[in-house]
N, C-alpha and C. Protein backbone atom coordinates (compact mmCIF):
# COMPACT_ATOMS: atom_id res chain seq x y z
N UNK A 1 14.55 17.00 -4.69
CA UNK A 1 15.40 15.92 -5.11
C UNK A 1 16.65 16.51 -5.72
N UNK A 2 17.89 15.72 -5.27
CA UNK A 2 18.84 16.67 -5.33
C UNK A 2 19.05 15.77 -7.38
N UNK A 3 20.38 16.71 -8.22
CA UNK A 3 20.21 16.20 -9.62
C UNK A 3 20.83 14.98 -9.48
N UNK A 4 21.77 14.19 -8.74
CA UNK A 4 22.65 13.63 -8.46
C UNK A 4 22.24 12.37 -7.95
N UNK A 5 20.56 12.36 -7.62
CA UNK A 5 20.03 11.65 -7.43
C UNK A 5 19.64 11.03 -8.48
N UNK A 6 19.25 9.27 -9.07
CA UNK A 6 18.99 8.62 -10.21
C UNK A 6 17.14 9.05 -10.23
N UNK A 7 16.77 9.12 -12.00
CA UNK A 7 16.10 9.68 -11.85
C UNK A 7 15.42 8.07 -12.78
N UNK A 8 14.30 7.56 -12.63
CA UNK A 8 13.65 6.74 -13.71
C UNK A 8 12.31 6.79 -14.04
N UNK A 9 12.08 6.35 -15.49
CA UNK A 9 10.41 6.46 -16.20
C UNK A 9 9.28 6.06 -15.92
N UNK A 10 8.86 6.23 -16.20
CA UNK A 10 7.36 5.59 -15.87
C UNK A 10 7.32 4.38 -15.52
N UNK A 11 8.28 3.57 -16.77
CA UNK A 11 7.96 1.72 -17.06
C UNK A 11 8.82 1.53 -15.69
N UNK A 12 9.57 1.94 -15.41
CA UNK A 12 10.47 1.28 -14.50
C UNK A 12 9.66 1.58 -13.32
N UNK A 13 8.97 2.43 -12.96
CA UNK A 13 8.05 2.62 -11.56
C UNK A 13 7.06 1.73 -11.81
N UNK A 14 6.77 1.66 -13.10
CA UNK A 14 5.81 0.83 -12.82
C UNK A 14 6.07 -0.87 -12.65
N UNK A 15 7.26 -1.52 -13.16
CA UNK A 15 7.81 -2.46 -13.27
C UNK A 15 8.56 -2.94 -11.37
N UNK A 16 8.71 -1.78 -10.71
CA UNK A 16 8.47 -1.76 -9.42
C UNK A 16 7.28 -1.62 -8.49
N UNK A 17 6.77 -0.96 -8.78
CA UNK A 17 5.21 -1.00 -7.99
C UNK A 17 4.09 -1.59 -8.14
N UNK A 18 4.46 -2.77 -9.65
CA UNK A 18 2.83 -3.15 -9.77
C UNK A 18 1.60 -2.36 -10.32
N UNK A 19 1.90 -1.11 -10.57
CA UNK A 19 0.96 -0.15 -10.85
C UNK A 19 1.33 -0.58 -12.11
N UNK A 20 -0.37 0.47 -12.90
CA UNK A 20 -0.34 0.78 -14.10
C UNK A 20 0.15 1.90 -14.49
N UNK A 21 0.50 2.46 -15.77
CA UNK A 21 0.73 3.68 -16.16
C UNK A 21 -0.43 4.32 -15.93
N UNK A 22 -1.83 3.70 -16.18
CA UNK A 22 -2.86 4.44 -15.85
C UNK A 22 -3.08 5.13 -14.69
N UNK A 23 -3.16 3.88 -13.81
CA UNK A 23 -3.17 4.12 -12.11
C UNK A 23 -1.87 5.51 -11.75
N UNK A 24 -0.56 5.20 -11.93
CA UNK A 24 -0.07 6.06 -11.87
C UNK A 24 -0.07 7.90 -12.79
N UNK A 25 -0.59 8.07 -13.43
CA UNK A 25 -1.26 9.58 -14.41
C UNK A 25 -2.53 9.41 -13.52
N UNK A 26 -3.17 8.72 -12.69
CA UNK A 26 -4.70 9.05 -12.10
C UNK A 26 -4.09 8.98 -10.66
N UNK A 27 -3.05 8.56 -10.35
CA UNK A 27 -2.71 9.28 -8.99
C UNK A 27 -2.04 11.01 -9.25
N UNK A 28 -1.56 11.01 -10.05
CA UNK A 28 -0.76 12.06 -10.47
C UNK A 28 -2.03 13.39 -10.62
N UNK A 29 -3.00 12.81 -11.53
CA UNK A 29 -4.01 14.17 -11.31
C UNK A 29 -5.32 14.03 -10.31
N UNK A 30 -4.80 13.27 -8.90
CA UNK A 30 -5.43 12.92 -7.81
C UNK A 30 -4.26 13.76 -7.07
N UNK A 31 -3.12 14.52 -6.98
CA UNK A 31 -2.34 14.96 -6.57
C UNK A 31 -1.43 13.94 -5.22
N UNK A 32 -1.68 12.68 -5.71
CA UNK A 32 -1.13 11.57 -4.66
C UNK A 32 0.31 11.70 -5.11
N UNK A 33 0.99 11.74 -6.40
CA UNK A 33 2.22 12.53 -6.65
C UNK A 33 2.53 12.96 -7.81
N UNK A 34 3.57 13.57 -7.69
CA UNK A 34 4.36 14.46 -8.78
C UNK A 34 5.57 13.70 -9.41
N UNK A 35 5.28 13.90 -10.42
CA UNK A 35 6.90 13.58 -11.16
C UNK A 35 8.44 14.29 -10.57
N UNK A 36 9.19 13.80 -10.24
CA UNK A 36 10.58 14.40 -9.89
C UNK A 36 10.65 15.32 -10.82
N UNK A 37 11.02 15.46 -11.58
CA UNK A 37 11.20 16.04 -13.05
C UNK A 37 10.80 15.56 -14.28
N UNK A 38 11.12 16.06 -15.02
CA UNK A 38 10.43 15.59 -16.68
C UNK A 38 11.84 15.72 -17.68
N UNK A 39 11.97 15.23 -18.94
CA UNK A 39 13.07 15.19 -19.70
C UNK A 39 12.85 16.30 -20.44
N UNK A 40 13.75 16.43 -21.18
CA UNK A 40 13.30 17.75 -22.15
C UNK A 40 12.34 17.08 -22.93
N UNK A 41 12.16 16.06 -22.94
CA UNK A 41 10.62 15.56 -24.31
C UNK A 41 9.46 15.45 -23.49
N UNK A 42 9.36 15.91 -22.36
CA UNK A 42 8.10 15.79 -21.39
C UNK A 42 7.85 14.26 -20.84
N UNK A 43 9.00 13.30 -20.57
CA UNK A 43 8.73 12.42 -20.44
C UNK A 43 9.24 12.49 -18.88
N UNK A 44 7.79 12.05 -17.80
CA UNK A 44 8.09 11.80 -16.28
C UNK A 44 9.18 11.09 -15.93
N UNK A 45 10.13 11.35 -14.84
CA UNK A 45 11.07 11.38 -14.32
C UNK A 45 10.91 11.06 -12.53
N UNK A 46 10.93 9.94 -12.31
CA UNK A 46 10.69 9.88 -10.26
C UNK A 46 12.20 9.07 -9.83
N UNK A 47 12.00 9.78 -8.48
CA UNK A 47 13.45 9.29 -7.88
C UNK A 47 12.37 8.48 -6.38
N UNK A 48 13.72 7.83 -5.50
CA UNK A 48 13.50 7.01 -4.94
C UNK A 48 12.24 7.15 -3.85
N UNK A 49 12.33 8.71 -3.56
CA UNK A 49 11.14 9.16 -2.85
C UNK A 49 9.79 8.89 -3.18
N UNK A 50 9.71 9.20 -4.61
CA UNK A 50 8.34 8.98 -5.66
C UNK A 50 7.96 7.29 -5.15
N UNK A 51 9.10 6.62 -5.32
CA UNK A 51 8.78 4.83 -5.43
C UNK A 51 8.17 4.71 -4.41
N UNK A 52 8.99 5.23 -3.39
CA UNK A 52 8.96 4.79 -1.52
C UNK A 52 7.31 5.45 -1.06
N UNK A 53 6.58 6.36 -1.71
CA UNK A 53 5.37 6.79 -1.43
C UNK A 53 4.67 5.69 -1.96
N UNK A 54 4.48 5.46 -3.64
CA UNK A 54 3.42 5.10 -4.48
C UNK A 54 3.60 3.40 -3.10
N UNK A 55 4.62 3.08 -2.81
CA UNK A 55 4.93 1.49 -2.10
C UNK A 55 3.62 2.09 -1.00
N UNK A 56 3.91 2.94 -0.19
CA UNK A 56 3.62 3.03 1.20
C UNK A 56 1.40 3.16 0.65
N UNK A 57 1.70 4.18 -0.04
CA UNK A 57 -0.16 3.67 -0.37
C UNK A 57 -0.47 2.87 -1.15
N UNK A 58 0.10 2.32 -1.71
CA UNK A 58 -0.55 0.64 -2.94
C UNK A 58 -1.63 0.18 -2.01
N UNK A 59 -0.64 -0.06 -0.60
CA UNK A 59 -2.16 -1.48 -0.11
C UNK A 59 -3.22 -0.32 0.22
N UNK A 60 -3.21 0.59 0.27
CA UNK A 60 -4.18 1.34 0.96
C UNK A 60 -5.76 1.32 0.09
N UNK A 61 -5.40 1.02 -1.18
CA UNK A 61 -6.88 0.41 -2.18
C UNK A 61 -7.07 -0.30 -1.65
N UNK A 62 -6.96 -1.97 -1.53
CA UNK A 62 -7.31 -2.73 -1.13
C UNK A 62 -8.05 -2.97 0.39
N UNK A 63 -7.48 -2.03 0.88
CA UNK A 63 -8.11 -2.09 2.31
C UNK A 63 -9.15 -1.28 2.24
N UNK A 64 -9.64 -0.34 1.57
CA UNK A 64 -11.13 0.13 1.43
C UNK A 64 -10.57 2.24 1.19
N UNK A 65 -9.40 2.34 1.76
CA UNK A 65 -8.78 3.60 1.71
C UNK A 65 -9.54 4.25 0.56
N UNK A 66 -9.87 5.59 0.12
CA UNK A 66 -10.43 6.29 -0.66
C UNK A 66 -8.89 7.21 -0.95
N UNK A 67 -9.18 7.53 -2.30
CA UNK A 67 -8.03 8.35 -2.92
C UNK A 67 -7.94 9.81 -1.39
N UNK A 68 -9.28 10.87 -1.17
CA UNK A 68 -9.07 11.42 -0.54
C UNK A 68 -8.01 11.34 0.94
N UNK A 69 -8.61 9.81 1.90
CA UNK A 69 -7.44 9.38 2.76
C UNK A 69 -6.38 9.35 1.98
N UNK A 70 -5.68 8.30 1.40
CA UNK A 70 -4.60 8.52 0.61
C UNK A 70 -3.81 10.15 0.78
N UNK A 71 -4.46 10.86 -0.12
CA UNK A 71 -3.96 11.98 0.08
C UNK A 71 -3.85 12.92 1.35
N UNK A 72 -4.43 12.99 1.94
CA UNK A 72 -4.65 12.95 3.88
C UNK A 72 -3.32 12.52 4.15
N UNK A 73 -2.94 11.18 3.98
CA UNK A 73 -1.53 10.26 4.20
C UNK A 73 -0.15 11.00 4.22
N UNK A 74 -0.09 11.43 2.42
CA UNK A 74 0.89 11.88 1.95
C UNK A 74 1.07 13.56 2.19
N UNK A 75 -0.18 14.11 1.91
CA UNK A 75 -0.13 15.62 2.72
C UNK A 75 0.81 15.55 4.22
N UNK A 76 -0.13 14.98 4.99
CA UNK A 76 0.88 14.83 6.04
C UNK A 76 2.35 14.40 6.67
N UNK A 77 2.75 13.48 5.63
CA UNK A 77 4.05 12.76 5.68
C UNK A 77 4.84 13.91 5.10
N UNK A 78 4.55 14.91 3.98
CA UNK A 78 4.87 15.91 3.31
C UNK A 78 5.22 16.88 4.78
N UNK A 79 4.40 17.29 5.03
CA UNK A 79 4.13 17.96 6.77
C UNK A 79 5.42 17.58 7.75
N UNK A 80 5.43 16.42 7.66
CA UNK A 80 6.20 15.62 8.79
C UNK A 80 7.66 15.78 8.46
N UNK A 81 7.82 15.96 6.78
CA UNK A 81 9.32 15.96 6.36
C UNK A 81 9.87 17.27 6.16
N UNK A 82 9.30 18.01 6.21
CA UNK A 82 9.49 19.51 5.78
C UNK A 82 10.24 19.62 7.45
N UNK A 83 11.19 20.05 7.80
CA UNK A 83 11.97 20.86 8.75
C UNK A 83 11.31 22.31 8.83
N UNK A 84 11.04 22.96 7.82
CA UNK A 84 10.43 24.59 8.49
C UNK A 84 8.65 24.39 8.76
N UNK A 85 8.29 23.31 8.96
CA UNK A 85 7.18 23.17 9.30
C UNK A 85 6.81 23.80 11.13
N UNK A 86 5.60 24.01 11.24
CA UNK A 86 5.22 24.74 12.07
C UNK A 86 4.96 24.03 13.64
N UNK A 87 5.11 23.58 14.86
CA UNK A 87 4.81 22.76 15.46
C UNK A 87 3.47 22.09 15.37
N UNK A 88 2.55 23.06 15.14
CA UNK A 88 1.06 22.71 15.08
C UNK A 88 0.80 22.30 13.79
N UNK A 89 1.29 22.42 12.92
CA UNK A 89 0.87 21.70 11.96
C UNK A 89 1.58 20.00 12.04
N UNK A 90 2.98 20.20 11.95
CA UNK A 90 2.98 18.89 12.90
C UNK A 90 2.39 17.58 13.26
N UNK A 91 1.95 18.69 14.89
CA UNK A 91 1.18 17.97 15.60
C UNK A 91 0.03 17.34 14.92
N UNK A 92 -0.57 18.23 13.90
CA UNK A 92 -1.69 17.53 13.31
C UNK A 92 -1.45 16.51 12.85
N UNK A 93 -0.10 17.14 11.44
CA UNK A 93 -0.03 15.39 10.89
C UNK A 93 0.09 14.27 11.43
N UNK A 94 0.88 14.67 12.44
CA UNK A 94 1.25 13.21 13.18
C UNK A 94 -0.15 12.30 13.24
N UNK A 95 -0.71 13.75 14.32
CA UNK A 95 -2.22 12.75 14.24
C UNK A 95 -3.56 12.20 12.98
N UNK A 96 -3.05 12.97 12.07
CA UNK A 96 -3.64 12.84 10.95
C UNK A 96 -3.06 11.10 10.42
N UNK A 97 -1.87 11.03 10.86
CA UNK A 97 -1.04 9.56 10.48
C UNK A 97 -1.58 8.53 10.82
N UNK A 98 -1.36 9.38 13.09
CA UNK A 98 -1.67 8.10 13.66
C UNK A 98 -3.18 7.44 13.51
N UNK A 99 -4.27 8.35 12.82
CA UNK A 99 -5.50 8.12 12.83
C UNK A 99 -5.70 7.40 11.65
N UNK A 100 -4.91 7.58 9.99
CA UNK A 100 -5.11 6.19 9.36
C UNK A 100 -4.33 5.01 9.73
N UNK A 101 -3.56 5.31 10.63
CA UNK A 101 -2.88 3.91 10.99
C UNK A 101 -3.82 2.85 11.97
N UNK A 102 -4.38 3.79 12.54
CA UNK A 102 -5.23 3.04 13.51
C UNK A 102 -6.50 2.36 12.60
N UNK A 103 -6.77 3.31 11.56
CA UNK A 103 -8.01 2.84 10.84
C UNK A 103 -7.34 1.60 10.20
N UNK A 104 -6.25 1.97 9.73
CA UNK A 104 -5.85 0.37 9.09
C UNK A 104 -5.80 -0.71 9.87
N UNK A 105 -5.26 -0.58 11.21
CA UNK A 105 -5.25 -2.00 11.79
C UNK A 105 -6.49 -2.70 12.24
N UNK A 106 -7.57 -1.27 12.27
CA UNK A 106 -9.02 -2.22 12.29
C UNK A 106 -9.22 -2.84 11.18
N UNK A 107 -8.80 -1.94 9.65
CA UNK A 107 -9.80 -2.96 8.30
C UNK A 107 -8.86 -3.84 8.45
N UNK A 108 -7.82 -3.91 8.44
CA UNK A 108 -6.98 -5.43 8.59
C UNK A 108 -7.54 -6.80 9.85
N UNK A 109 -7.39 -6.57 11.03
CA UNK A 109 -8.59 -7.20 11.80
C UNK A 109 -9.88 -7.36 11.33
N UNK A 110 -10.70 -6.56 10.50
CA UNK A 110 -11.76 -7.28 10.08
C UNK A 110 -11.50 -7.88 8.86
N UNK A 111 -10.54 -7.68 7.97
CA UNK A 111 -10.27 -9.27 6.80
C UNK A 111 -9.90 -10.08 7.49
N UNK A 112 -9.01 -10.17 8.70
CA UNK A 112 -8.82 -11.81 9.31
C UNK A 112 -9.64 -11.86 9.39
N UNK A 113 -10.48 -11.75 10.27
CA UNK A 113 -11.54 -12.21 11.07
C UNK A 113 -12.78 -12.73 9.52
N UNK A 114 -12.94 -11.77 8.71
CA UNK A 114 -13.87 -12.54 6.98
C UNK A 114 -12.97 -13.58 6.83
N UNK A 115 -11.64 -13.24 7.02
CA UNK A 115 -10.84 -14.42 6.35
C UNK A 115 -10.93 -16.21 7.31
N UNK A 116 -11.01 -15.66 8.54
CA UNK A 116 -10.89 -17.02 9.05
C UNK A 116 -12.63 -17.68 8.96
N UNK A 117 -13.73 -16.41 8.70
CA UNK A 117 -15.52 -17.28 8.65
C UNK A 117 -15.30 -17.91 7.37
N UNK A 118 -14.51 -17.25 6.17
CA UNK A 118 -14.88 -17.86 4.86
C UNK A 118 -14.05 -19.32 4.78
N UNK A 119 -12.90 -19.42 5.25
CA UNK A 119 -12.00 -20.83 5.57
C UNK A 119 -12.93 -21.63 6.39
N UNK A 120 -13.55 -20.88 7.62
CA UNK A 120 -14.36 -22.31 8.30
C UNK A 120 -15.69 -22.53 7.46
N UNK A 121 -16.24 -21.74 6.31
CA UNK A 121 -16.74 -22.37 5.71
C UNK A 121 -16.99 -23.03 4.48
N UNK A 122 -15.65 -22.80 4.02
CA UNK A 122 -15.49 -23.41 3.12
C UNK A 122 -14.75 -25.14 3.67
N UNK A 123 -14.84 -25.01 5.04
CA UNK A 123 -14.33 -26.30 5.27
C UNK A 123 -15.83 -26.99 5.56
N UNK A 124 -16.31 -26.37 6.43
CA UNK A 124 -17.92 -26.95 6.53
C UNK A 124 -18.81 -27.45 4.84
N UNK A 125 -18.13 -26.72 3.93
CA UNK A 125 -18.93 -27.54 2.61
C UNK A 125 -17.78 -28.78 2.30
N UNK A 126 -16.90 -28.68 2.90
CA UNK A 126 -15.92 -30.06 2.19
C UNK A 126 -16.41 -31.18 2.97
N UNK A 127 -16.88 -30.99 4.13
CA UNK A 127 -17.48 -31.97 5.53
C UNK A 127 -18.69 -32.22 4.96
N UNK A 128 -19.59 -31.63 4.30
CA UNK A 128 -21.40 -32.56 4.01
C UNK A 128 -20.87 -33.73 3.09
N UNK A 129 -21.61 -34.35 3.36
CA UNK A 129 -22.00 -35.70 2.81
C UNK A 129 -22.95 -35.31 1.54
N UNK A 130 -22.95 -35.24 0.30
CA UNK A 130 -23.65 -35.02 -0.12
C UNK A 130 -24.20 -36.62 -1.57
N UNK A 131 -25.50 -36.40 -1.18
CA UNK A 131 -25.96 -38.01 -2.18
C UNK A 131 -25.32 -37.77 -3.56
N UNK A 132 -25.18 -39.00 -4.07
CA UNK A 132 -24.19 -39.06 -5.72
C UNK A 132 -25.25 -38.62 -6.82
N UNK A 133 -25.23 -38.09 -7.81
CA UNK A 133 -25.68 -36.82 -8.46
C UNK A 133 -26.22 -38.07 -9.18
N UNK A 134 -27.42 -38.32 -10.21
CA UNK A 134 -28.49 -39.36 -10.61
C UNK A 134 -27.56 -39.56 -12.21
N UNK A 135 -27.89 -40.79 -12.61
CA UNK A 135 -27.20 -41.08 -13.12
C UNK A 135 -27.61 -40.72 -14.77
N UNK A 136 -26.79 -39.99 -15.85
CA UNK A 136 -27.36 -40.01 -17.28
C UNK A 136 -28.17 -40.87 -17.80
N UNK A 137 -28.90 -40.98 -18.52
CA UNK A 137 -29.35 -41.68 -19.56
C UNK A 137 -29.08 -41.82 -20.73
């Protein structure tokens, strides 16, 4: 990251990403990322690259992703951006990419698919008829 680039704190990544400070220090010693720099008081420092990652794996919890994939992800995208990288390594990442990408569009196809059984049945309980509940005494 060049210096010239804007550099911001924690609150503000986190005030963009939805994350916690927690979540973000437990990606950080999950090696999912690094601080750009630090201030002279040791206070973390990320530029736009830092944001544009923590964005690209957020949904990846939710879809069932394990910190290890995650890091699989970003290793490779790391791979992919580096110019003195090797062809074969590369080649791997790429496929290392295209293989959670593919995994994602299956767990995504299988939440529609939960998503559209739990809508038809939650419409099937709005449809019973059910007898009027007995009356207090």
């Amino acid at each position: 990251m060049s210096e010239s680039e804007p550099h911001v704190q924690i609150g503000e990544v986190v005030s963009r990403t939805g994350l916690s400070h927690r979540t973000l220090r437990y990606y950080e010693e999950m090696g999912l990322l690094t601080p750009s720099s630090r201030t002279d008081g040791g206070f973390r420092l990320y530029g736009e690259a830092d944001i544009e990652r923590l964005l690209l794996i957020t949904p990846m919890k939710p879809l069932g992703f394990s910190i290890e994939e995650m890091r699989q992800l970003v290793d490779a995208l790391d791979v992919l951006g580096d110019p003195t990288a090797d062809a074969a390594d590369a080649t791997c990442a790429r496929a290392q990419v295209d293989a959670i990408r593919d995994d994602a569009v299956t767990k995504v196809t299988e939440l529609k698919e939960a998503t559209a059984r739990a809508e038809s049945f939650t419409h099937q309980l709005a449809q019973l008829s059910l007898p009027a509940p007995p009356e207090a005494h």
